[in-house]
N, C-alpha and C. Protein backbone atom coordinates (compact mmCIF):
# COMPACT_ATOMS: atom_id res chain seq x y z
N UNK A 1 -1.89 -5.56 13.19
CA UNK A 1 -1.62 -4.15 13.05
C UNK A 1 -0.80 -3.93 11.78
N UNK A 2 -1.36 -2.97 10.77
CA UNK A 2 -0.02 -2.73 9.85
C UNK A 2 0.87 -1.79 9.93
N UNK A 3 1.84 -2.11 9.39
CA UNK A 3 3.18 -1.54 9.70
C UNK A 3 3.23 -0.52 8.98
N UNK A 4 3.54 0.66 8.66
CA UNK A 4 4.23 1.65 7.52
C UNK A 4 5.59 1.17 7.51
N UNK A 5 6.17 1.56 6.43
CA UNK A 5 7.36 1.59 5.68
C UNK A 5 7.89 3.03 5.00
N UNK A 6 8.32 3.66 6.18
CA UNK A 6 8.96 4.85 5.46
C UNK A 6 10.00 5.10 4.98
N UNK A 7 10.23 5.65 3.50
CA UNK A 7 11.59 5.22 3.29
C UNK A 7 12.24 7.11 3.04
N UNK A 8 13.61 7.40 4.32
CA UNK A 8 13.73 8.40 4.48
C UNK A 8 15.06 8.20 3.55
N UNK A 9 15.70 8.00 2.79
CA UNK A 9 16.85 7.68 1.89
C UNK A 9 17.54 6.26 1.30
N UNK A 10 18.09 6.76 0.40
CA UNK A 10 18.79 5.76 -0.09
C UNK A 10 18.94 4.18 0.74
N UNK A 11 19.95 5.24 1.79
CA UNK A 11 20.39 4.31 2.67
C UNK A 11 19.98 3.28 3.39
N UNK A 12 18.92 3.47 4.14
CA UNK A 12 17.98 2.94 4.95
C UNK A 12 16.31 3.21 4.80
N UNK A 13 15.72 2.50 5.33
CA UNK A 13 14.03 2.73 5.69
C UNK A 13 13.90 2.43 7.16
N UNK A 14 13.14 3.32 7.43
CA UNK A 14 12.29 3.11 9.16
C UNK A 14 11.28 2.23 8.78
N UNK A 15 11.08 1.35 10.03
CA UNK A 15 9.36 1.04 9.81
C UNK A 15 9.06 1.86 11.48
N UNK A 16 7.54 2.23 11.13
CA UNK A 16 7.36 2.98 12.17
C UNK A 16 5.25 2.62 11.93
N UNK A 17 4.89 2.98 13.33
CA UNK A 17 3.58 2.15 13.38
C UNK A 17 2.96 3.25 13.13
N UNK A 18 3.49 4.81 13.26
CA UNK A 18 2.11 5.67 12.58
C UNK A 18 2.31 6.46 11.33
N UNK A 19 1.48 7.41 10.80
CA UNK A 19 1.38 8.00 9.40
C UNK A 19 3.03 8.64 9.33
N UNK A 20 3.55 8.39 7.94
CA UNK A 20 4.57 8.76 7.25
C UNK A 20 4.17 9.67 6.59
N UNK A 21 4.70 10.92 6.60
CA UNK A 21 4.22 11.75 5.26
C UNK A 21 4.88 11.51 3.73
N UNK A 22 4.08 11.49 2.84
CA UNK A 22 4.87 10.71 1.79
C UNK A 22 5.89 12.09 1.70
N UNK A 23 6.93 11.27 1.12
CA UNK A 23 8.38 12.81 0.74
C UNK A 23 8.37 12.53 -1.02
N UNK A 24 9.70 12.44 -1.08
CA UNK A 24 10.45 12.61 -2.93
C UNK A 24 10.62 11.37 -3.33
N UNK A 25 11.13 10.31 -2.69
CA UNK A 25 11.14 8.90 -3.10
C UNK A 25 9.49 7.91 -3.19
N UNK A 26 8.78 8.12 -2.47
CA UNK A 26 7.42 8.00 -2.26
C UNK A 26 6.75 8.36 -3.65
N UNK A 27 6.90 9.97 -3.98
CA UNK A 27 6.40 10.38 -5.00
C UNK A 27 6.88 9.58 -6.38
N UNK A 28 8.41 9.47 -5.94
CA UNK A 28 8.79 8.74 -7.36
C UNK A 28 8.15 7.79 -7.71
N UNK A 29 7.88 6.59 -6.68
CA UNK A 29 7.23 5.40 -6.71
C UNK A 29 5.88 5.57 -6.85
N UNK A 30 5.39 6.38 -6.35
CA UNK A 30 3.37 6.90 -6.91
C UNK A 30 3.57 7.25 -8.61
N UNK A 31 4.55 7.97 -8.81
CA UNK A 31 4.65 8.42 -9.96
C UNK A 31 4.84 7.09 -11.43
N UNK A 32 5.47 6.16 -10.96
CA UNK A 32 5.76 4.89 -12.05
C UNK A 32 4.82 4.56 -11.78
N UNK A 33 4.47 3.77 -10.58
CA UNK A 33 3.37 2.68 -10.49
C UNK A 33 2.00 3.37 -9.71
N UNK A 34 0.70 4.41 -10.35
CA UNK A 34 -0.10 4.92 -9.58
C UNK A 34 -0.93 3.75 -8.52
N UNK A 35 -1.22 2.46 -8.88
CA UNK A 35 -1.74 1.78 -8.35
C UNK A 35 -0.83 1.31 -6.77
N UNK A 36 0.32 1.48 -6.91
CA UNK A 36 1.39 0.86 -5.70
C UNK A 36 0.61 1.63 -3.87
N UNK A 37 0.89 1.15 -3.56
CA UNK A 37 0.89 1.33 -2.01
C UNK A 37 1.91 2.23 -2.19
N UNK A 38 2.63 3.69 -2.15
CA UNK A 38 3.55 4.05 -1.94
C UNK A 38 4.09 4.71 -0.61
N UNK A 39 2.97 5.24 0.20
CA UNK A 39 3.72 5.75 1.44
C UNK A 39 2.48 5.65 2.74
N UNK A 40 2.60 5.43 4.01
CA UNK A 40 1.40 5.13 4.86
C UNK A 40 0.47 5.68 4.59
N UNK A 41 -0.79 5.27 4.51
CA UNK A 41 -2.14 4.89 4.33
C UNK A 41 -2.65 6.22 2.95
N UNK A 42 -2.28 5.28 1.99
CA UNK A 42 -1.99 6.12 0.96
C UNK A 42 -3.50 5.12 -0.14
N UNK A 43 -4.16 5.01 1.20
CA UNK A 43 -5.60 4.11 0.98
C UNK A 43 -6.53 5.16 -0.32
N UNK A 44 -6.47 6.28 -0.44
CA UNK A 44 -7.39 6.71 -1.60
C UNK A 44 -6.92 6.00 -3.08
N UNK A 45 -6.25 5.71 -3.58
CA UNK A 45 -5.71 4.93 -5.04
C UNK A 45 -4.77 4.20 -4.91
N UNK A 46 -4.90 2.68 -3.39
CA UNK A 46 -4.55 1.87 -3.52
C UNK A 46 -4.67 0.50 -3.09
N UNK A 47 -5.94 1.32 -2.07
CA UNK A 47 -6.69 -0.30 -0.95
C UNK A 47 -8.31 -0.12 -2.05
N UNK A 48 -7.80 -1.41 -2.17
CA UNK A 48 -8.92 -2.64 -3.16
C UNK A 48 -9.70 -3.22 -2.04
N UNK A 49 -10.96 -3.11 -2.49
CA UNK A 49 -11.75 -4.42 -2.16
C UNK A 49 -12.57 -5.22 -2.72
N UNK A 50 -12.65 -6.49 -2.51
CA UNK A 50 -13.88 -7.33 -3.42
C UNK A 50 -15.07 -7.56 -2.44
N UNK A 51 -16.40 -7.32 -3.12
CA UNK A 51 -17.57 -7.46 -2.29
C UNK A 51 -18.45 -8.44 -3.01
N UNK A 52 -19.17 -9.03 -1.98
CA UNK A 52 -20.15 -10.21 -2.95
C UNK A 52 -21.54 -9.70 -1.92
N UNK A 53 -22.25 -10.54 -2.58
CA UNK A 53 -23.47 -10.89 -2.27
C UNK A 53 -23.69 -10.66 -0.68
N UNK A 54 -24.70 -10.66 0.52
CA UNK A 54 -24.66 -10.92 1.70
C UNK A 54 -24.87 -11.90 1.66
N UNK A 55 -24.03 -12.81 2.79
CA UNK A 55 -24.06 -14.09 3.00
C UNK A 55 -23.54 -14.65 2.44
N UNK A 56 -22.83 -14.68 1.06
CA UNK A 56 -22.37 -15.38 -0.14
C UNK A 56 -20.94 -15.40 0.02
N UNK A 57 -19.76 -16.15 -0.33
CA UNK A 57 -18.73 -16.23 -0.61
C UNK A 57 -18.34 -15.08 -1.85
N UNK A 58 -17.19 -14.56 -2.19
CA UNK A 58 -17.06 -13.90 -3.26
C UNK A 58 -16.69 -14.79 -4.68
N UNK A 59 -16.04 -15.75 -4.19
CA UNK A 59 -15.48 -16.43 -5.22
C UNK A 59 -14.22 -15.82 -5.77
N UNK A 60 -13.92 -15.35 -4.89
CA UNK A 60 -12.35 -14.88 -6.33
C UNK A 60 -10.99 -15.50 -5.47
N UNK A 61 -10.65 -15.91 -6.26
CA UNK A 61 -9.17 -16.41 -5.62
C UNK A 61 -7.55 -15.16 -5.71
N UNK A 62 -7.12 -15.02 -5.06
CA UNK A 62 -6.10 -13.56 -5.36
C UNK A 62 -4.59 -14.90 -4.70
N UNK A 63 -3.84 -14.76 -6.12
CA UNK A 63 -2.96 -15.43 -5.79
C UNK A 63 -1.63 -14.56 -6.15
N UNK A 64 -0.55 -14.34 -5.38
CA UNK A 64 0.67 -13.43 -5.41
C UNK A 64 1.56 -14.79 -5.47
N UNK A 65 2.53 -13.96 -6.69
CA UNK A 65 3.70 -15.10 -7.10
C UNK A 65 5.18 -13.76 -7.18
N UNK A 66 6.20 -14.75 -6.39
CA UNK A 66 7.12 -14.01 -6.38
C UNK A 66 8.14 -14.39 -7.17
């Protein structure tokens, strides 16, 4: 199941399991980075997918370094 991450101030963030409406901090973060995940299911300009062939492997390797 994924989680949202709402972040209602400075101070703190909720996580909470249904839709967040994005607010002012949300926007800030859509606003620097348009590609970011910024507020729950904020899936129109930010869930990727890779598709291959039917039956076929895709071949792509997606490696995250922290």
């Amino acid at each position: 199941m994924r989680r949202a991450l709402c972040i209602h101030d400075t101070l703190h963030a909720l996580h909470l399991d249904s839709t967040c409406p994005q607010n002012n901090y949300g926007r800030i973060f859509k606003n620097a980075c348009p590609d970011a995940y910024s507020y729950a299911y904020d899936d129109a300009t930010s869930t990727f997918t890779c598709s291959s062939a039917p039956g076929k492997a895709s071949g792509h390797i997606i490696s995250f370094c922290g």
